[in-house]
N, C-alpha and C. Protein backbone atom coordinates (compact mmCIF):
# COMPACT_ATOMS: atom_id res chain seq x y z
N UNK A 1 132.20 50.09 116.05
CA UNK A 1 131.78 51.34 116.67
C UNK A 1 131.31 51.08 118.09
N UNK A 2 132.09 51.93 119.04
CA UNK A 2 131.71 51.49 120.27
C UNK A 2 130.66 52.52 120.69
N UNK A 3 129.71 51.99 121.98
CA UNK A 3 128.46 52.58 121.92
C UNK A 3 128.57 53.08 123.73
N UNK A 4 128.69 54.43 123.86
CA UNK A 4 128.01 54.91 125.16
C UNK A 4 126.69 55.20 125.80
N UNK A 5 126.03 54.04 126.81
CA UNK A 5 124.66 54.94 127.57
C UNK A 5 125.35 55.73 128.18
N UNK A 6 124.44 57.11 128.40
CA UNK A 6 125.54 58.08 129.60
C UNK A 6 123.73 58.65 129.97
N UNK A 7 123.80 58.83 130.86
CA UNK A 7 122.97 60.07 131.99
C UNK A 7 122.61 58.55 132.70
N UNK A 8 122.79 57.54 133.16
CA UNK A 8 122.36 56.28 133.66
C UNK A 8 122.13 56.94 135.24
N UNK A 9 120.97 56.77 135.89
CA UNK A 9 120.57 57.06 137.43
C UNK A 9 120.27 55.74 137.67
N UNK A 10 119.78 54.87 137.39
CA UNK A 10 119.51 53.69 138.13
C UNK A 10 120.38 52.03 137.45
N UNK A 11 119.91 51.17 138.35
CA UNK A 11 120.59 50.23 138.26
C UNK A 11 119.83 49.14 136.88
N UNK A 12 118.77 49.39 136.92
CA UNK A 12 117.67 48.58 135.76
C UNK A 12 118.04 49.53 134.41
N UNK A 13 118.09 50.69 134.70
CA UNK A 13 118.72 50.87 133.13
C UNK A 13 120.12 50.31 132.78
N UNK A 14 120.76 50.42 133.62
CA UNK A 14 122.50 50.14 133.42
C UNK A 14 122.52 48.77 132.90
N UNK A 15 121.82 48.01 133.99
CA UNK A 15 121.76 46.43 133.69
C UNK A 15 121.04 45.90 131.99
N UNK A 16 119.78 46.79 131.75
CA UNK A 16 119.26 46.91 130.29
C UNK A 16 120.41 47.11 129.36
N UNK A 17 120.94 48.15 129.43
CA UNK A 17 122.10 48.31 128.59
C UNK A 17 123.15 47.64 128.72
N UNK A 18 123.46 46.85 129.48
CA UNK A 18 124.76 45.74 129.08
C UNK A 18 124.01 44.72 128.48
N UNK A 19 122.74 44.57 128.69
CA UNK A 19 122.52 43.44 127.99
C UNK A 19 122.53 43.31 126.98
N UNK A 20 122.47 44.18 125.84
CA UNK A 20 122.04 44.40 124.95
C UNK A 20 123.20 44.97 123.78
N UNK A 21 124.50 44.99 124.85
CA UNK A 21 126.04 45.23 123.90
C UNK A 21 126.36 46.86 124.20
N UNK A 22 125.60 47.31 125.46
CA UNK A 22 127.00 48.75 125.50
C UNK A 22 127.70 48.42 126.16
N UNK A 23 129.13 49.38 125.24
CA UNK A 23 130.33 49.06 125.72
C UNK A 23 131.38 49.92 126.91
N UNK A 24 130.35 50.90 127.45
CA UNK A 24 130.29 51.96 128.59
C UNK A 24 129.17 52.16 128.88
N UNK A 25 129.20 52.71 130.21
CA UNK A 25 127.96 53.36 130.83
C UNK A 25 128.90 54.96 131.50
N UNK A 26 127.82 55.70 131.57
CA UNK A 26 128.24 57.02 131.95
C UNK A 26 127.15 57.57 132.77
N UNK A 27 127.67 58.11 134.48
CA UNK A 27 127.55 58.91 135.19
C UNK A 27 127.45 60.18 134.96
N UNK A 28 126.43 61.10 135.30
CA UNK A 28 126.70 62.73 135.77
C UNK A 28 126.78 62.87 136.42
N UNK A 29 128.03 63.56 137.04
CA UNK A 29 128.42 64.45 138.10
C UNK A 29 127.93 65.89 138.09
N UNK A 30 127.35 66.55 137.05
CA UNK A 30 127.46 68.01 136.56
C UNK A 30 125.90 68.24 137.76
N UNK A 31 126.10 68.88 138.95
CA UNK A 31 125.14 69.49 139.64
C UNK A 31 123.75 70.21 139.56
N UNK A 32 123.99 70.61 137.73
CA UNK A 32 123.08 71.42 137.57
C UNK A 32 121.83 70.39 136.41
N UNK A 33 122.21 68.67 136.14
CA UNK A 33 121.81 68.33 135.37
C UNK A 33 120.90 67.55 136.02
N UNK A 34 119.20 67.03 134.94
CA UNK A 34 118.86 66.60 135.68
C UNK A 34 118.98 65.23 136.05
N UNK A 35 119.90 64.54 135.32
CA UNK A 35 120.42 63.16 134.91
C UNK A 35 121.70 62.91 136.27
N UNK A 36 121.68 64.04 136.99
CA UNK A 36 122.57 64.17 138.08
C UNK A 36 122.75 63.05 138.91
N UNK A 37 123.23 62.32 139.22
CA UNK A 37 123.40 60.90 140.47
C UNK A 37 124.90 60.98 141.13
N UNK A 38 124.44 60.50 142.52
CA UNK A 38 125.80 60.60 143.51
C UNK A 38 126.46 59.64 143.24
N UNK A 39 127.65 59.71 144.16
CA UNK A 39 129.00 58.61 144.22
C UNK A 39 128.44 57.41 144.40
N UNK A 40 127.40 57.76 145.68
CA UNK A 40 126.95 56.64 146.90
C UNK A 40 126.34 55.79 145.68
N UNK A 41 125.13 56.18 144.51
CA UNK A 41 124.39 55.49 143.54
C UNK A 41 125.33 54.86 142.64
N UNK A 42 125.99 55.98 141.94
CA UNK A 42 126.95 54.85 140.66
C UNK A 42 128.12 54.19 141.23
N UNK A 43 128.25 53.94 142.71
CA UNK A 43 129.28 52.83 142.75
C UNK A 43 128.22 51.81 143.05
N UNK A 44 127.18 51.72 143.56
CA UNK A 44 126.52 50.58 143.72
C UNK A 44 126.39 49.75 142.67
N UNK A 45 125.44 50.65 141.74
CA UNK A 45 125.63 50.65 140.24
C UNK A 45 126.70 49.90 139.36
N UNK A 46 128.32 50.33 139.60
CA UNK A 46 129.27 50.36 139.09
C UNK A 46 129.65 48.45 139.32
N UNK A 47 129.54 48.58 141.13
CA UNK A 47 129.96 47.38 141.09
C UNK A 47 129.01 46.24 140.66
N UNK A 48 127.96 46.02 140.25
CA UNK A 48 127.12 44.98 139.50
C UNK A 48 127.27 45.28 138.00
N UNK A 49 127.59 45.74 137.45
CA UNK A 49 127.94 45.90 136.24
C UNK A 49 129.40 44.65 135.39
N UNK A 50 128.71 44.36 134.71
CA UNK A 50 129.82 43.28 134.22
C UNK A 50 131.12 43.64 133.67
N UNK A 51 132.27 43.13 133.52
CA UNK A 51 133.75 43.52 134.41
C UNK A 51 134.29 44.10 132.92
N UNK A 52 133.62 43.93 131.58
CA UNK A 52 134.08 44.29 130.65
C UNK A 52 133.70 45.20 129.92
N UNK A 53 132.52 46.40 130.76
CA UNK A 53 131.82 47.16 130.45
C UNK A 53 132.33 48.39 131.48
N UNK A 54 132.99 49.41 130.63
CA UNK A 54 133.86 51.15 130.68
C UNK A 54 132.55 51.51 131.69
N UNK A 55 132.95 52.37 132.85
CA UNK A 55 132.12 53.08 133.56
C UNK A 55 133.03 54.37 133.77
N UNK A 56 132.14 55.57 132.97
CA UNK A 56 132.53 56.83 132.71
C UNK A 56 131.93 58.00 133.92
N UNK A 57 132.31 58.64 134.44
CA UNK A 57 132.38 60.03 134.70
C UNK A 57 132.00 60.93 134.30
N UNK A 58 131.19 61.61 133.91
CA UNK A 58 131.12 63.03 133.35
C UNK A 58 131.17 64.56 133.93
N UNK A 59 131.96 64.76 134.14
CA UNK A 59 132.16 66.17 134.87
C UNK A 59 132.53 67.92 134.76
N UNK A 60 131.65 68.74 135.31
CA UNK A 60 131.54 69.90 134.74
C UNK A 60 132.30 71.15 136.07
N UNK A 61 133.04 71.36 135.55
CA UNK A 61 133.88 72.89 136.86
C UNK A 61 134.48 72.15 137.41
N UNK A 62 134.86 71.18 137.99
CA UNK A 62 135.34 70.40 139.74
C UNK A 62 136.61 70.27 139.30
N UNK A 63 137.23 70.13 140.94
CA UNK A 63 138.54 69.90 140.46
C UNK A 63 139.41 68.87 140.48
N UNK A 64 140.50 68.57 139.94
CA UNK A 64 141.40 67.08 139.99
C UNK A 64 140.61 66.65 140.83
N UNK A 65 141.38 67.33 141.95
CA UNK A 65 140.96 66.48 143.53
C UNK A 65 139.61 65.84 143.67
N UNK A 66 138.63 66.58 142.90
CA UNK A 66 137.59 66.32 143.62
C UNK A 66 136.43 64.87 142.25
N UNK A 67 137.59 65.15 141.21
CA UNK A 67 136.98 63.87 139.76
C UNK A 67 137.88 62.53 140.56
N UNK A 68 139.03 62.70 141.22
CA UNK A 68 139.96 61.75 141.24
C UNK A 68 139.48 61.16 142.69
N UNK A 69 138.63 61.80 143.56
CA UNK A 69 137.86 61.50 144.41
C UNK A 69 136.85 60.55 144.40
N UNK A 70 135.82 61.30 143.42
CA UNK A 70 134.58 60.31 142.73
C UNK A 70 134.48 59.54 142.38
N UNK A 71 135.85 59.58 141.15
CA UNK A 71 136.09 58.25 140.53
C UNK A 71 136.56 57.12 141.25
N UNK A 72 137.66 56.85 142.09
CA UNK A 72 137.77 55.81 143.17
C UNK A 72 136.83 55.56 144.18
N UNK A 73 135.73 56.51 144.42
CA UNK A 73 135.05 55.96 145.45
C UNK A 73 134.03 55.02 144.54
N UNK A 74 133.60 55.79 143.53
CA UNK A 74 132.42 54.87 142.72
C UNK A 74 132.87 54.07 141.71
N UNK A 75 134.48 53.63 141.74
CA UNK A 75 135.02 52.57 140.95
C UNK A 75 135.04 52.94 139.13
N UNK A 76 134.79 54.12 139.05
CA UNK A 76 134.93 54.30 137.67
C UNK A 76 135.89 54.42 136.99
N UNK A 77 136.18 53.77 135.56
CA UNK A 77 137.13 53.87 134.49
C UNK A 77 137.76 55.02 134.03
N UNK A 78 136.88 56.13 133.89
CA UNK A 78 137.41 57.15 132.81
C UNK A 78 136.80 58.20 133.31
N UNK A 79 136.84 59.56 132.95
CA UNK A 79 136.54 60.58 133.72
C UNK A 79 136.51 61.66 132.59
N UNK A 80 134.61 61.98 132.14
CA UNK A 80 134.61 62.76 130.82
C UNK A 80 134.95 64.13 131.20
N UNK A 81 135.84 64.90 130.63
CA UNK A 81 135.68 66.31 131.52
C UNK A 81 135.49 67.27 130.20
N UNK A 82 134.33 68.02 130.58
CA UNK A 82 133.79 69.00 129.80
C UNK A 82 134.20 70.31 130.08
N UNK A 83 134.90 70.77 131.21
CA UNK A 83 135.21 71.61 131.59
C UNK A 83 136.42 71.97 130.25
N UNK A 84 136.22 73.50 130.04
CA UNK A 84 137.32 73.72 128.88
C UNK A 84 138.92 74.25 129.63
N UNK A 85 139.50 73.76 129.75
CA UNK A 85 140.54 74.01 130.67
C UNK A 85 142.35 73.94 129.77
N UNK A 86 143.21 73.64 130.81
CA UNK A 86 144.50 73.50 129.75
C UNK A 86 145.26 72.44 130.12
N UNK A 87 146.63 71.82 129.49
CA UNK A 87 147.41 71.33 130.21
C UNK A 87 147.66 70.63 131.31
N UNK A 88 147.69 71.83 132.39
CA UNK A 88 148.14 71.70 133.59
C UNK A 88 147.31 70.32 134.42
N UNK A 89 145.63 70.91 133.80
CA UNK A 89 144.65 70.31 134.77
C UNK A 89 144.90 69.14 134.29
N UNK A 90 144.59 68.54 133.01
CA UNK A 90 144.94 66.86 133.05
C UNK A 90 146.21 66.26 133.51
N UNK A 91 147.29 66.83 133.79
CA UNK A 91 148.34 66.65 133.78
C UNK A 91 148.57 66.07 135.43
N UNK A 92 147.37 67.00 135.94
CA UNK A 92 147.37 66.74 137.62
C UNK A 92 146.45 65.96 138.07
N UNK A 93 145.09 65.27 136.47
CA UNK A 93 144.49 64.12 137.28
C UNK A 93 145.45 62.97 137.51
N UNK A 94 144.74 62.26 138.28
CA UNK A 94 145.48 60.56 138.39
C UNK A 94 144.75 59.98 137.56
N UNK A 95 143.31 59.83 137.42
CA UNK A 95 142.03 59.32 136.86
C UNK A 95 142.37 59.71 135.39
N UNK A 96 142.40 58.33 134.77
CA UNK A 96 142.13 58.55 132.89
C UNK A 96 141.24 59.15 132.42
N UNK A 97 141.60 60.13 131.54
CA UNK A 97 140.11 61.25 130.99
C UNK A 97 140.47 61.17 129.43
N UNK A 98 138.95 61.30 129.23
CA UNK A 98 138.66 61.80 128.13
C UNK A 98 138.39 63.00 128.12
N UNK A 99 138.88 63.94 126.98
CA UNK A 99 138.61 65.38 126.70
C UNK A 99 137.24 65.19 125.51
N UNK A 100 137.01 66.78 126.02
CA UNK A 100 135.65 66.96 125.36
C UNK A 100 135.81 68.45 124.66
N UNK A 101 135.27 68.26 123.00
CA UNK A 101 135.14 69.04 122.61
C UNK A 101 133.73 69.76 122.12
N UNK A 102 133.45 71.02 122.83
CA UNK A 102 132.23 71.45 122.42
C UNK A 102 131.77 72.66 121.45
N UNK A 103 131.63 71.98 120.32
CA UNK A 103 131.89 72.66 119.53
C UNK A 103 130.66 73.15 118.69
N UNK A 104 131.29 74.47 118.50
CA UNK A 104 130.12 76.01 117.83
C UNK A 104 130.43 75.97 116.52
N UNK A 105 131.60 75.12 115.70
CA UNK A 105 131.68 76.04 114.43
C UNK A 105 132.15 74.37 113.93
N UNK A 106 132.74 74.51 112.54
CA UNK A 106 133.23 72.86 111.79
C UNK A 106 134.98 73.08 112.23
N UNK A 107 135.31 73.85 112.48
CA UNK A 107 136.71 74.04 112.88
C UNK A 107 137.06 73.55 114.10
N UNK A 108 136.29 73.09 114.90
CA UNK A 108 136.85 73.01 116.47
C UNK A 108 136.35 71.66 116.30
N UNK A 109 136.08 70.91 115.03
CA UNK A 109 136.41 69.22 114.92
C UNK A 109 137.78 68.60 114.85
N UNK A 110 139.00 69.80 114.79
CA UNK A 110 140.06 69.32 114.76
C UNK A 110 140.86 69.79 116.19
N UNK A 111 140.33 70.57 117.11
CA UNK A 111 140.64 69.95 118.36
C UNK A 111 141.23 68.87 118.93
N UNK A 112 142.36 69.16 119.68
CA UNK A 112 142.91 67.51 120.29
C UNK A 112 143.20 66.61 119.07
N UNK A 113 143.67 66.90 118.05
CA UNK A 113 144.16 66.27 116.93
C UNK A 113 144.63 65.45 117.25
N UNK A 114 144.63 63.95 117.40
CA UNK A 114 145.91 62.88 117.68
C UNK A 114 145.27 62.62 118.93
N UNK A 115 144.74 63.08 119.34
CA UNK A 115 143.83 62.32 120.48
C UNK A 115 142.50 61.44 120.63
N UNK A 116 141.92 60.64 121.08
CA UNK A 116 140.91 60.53 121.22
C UNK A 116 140.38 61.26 121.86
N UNK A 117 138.81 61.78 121.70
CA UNK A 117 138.23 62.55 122.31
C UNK A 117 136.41 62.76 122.02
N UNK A 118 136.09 63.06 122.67
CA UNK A 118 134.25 63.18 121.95
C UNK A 118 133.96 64.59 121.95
N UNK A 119 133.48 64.43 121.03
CA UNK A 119 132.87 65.57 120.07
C UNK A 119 131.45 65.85 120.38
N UNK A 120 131.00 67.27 120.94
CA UNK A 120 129.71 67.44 121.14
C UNK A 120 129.33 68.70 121.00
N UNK A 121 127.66 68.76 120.70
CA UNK A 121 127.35 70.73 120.13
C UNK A 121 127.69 70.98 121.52
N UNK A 122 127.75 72.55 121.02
CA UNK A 122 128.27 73.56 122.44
C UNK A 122 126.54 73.79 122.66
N UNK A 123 126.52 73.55 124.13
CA UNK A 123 125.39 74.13 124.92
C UNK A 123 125.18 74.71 126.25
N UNK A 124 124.80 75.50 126.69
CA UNK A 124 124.97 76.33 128.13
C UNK A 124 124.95 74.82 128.99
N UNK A 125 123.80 74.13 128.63
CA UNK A 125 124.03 73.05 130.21
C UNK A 125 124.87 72.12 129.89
N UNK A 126 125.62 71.94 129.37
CA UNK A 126 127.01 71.27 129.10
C UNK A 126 126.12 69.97 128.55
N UNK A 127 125.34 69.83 127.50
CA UNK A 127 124.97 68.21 126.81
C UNK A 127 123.56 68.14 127.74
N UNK A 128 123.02 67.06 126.66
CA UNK A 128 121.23 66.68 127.27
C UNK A 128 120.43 67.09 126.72
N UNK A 129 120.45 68.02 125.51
CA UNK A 129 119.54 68.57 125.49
C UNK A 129 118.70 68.12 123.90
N UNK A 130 119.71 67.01 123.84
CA UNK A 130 119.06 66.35 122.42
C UNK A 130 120.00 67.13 121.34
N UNK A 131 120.75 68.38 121.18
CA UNK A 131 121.18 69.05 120.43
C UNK A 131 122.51 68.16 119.37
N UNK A 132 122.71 68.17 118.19
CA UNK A 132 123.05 67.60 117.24
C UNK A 132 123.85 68.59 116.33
N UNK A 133 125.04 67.99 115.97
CA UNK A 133 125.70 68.72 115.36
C UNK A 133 125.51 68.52 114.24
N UNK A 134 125.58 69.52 113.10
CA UNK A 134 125.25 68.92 111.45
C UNK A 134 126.32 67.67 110.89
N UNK A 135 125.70 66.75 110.66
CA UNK A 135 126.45 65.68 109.66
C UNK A 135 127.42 66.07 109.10
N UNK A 136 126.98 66.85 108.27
CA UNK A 136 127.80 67.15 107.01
C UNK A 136 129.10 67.63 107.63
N UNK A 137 129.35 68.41 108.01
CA UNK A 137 130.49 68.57 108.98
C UNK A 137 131.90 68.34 108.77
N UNK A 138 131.09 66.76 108.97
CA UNK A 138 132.48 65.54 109.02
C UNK A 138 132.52 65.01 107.44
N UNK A 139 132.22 65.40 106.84
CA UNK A 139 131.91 65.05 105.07
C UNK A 139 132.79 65.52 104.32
N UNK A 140 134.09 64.79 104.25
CA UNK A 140 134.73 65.89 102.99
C UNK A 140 135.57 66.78 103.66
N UNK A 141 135.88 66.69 104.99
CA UNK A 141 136.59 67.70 105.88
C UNK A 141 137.89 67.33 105.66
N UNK A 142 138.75 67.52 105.04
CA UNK A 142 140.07 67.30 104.42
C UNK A 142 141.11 67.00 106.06
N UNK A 143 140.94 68.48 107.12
CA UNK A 143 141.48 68.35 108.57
C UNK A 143 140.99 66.56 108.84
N UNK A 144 139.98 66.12 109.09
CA UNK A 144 139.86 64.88 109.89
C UNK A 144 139.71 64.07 109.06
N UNK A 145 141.16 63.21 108.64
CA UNK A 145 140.99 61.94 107.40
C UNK A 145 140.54 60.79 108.21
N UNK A 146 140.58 59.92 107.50
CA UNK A 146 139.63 58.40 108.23
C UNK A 146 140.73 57.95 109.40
N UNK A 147 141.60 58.29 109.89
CA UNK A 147 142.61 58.13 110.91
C UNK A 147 142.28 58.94 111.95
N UNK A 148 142.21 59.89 111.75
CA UNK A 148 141.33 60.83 112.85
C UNK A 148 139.63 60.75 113.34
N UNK A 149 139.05 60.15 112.51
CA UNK A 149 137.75 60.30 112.47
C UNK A 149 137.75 58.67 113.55
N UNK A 150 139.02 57.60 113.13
CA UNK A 150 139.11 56.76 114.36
C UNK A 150 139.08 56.69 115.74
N UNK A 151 139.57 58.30 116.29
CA UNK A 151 140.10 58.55 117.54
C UNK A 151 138.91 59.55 117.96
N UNK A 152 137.25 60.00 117.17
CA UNK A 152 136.36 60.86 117.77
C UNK A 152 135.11 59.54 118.26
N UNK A 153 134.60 60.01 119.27
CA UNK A 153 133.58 59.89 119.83
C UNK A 153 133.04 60.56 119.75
N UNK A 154 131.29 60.80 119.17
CA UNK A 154 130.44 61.60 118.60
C UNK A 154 129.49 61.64 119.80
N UNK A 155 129.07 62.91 120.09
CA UNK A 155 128.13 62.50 120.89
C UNK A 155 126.63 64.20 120.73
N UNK A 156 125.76 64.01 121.05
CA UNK A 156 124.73 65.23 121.18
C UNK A 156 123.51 64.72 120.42
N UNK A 157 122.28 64.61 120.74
CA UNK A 157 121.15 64.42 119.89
C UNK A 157 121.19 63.25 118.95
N UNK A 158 121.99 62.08 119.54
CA UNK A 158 122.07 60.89 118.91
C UNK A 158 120.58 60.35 118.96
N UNK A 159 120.18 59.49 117.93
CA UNK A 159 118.80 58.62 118.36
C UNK A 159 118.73 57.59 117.07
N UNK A 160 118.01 56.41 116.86
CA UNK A 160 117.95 55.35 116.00
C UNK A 160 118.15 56.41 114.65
N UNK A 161 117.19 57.05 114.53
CA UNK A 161 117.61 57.53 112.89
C UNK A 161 118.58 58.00 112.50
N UNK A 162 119.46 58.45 113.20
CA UNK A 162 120.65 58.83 112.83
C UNK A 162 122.10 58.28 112.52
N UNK A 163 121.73 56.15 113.00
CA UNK A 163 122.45 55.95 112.52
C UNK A 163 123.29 55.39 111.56
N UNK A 164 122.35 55.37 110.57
CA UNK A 164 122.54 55.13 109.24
C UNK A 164 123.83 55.82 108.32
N UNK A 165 123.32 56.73 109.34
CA UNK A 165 123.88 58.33 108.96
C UNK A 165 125.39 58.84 109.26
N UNK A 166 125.35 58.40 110.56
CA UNK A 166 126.60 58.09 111.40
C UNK A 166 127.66 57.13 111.09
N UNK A 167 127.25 55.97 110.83
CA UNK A 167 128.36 54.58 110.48
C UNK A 167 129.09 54.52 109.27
N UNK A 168 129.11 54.92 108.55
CA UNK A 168 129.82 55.42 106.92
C UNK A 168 130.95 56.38 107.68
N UNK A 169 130.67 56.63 108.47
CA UNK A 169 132.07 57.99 108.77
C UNK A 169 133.13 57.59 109.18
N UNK A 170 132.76 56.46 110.21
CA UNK A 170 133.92 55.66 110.73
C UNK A 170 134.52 56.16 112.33
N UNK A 171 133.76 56.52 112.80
CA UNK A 171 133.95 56.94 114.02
C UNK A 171 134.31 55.87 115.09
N UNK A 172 135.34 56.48 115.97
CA UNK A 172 135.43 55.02 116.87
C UNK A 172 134.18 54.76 117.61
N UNK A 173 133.30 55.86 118.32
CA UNK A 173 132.66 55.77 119.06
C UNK A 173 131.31 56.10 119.22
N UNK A 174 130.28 56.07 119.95
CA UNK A 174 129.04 56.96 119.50
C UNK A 174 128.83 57.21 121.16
N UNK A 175 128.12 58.17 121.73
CA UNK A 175 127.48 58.35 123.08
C UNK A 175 126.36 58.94 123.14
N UNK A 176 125.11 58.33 123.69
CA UNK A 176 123.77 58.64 123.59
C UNK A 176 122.98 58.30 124.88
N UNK A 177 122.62 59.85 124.90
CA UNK A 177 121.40 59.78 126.67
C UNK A 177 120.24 60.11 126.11
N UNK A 178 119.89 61.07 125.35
CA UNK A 178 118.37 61.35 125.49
C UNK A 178 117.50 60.69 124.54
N UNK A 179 118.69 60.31 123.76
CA UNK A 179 118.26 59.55 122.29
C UNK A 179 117.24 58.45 122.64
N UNK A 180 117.66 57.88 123.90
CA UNK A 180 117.10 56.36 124.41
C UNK A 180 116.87 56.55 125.60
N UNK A 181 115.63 57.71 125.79
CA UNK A 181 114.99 58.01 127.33
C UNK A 181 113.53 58.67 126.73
N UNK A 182 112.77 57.89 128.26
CA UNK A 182 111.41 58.17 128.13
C UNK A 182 111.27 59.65 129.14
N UNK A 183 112.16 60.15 129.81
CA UNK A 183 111.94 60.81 130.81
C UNK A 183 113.39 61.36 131.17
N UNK A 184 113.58 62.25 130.92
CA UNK A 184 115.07 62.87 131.42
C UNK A 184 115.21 61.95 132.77
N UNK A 185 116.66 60.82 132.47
CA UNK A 185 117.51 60.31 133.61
C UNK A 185 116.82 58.81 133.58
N UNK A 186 115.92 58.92 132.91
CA UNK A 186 115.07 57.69 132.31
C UNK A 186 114.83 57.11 131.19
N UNK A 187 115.61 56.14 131.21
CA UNK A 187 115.70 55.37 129.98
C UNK A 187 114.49 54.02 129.65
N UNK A 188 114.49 54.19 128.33
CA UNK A 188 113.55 53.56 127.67
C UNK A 188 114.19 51.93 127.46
N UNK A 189 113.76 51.13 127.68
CA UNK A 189 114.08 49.86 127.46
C UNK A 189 113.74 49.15 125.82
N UNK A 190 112.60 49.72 125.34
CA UNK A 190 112.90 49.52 124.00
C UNK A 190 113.85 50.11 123.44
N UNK A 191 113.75 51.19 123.38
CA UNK A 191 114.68 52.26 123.07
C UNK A 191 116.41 51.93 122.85
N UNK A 192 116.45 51.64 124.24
CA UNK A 192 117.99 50.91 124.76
C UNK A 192 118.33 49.76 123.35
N UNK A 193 117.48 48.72 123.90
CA UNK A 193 117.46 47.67 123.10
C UNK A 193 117.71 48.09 121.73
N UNK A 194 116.80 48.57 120.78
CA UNK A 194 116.96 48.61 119.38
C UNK A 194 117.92 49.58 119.42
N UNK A 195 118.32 51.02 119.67
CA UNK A 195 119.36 51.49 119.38
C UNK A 195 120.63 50.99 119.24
N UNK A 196 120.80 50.11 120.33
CA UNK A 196 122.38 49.04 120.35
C UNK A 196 122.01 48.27 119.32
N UNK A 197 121.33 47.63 119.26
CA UNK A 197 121.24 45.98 118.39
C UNK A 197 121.50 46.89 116.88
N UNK A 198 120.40 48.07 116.69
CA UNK A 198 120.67 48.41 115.51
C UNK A 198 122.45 48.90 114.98
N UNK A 199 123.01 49.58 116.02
CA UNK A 199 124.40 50.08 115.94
C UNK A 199 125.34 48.91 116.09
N UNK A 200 124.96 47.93 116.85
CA UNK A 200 125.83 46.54 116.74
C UNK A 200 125.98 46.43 115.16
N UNK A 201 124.54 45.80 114.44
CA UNK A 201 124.30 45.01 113.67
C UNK A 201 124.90 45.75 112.50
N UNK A 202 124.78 47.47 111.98
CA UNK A 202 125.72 48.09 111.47
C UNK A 202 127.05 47.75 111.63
N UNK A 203 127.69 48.01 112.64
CA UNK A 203 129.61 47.88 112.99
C UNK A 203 129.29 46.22 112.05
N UNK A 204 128.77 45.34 112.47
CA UNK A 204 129.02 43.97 111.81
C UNK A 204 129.36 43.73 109.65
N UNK A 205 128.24 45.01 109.45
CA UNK A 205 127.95 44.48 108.12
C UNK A 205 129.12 44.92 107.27
């Protein structure tokens, strides 16, 4: 199970979290968040980061031009786009994206079927807000067999207790900001620490 920090503003959290086995870090671009950081910060960021650790994007309204912009100036991997859009628009990034599904009901877990993609509750400020989708959900959902449940990245109101809860499902991925912050855009270094080690030490057993 691979593990995302995402709302990362500084360089001492980023660096905390590789140490400790995440296998991405994630940027906000979204203007209105408060986890918000510029190009100028996460490429600094980006480039001290060790060479085998995903540096993500997260982006809300903007366009090709302007994700496919960001992402080369601040050296990033992947480019989360939350924006609910069609076709056309991925079709015209250059920048590798992940799609995002934000989802209100147990039906819109089968979204992007055959894709990878992360899965998150629907919320006006597009994620952050600790919000969690029900477990059960993914329990018995006949639509997402253990082949599909390979290709989701879970993400919203993740935190240590939940992942007990989480790893039986078989998800490729997990992504967690507030779960492991003392301070919106501020991450907790214990926090960091035991959340990974604990989600490592799960994927192992």
């Amino acid at each position: 199970m691979k593990v995302k920090i995402c709302g990362i503003t500084n360089l001492d959290d980023a660096l905390c979290a590789c140490e400790f086995g995440a296998d991405a870090i994630g940027f906000v671009f979204y203007g209105k968040s408060p986890r918000l950081v510029s190009q100028e910060t996460a490429r600094i960021i980006a480039e001290k980061l060790p060479p085998f650790v995903k540096k993500v994007g997260l982006f809300v309204e903007q366009t090709t031009e302007e994700i496919d912009c960001i992402c080369t100036y601040a050296k990033l991997d992947l480019a989360q786009i939350h924006t609910e859009t069609d076709d056309r628009f991925f079709n015209r990034l250059k920048t590798p994206f992940l799609k995002v599904v934000r989802a209100k009901k147990r039906e819109d877990l089968t979204l992007f079927l055959g894709e990878y993609r992360l899965i998150d509750a629907f919320t006006k400020s597009y994620g952050g807000e600790g919000k969690c989708l029900p477990i059960e959900w993914f329990k018995d959902y006949d639509k997402i067999d253990r082949s599909e449940r390979d290709k989701i990245i879970l993400a919203g109101g993740l935190n240590l207790g939940l992942l007990d809860k989480i790893a039986p499902l078989g998800f490729y991925g997990i992504d967690v900001s507030s779960g492991v912050e003392k301070n919106k855009g501020i991450k907790d270094r214990a926090l960091i620490k035991e959340f990974l080690l604990t989600a490592k030490a799960i994927q192992n057993e």
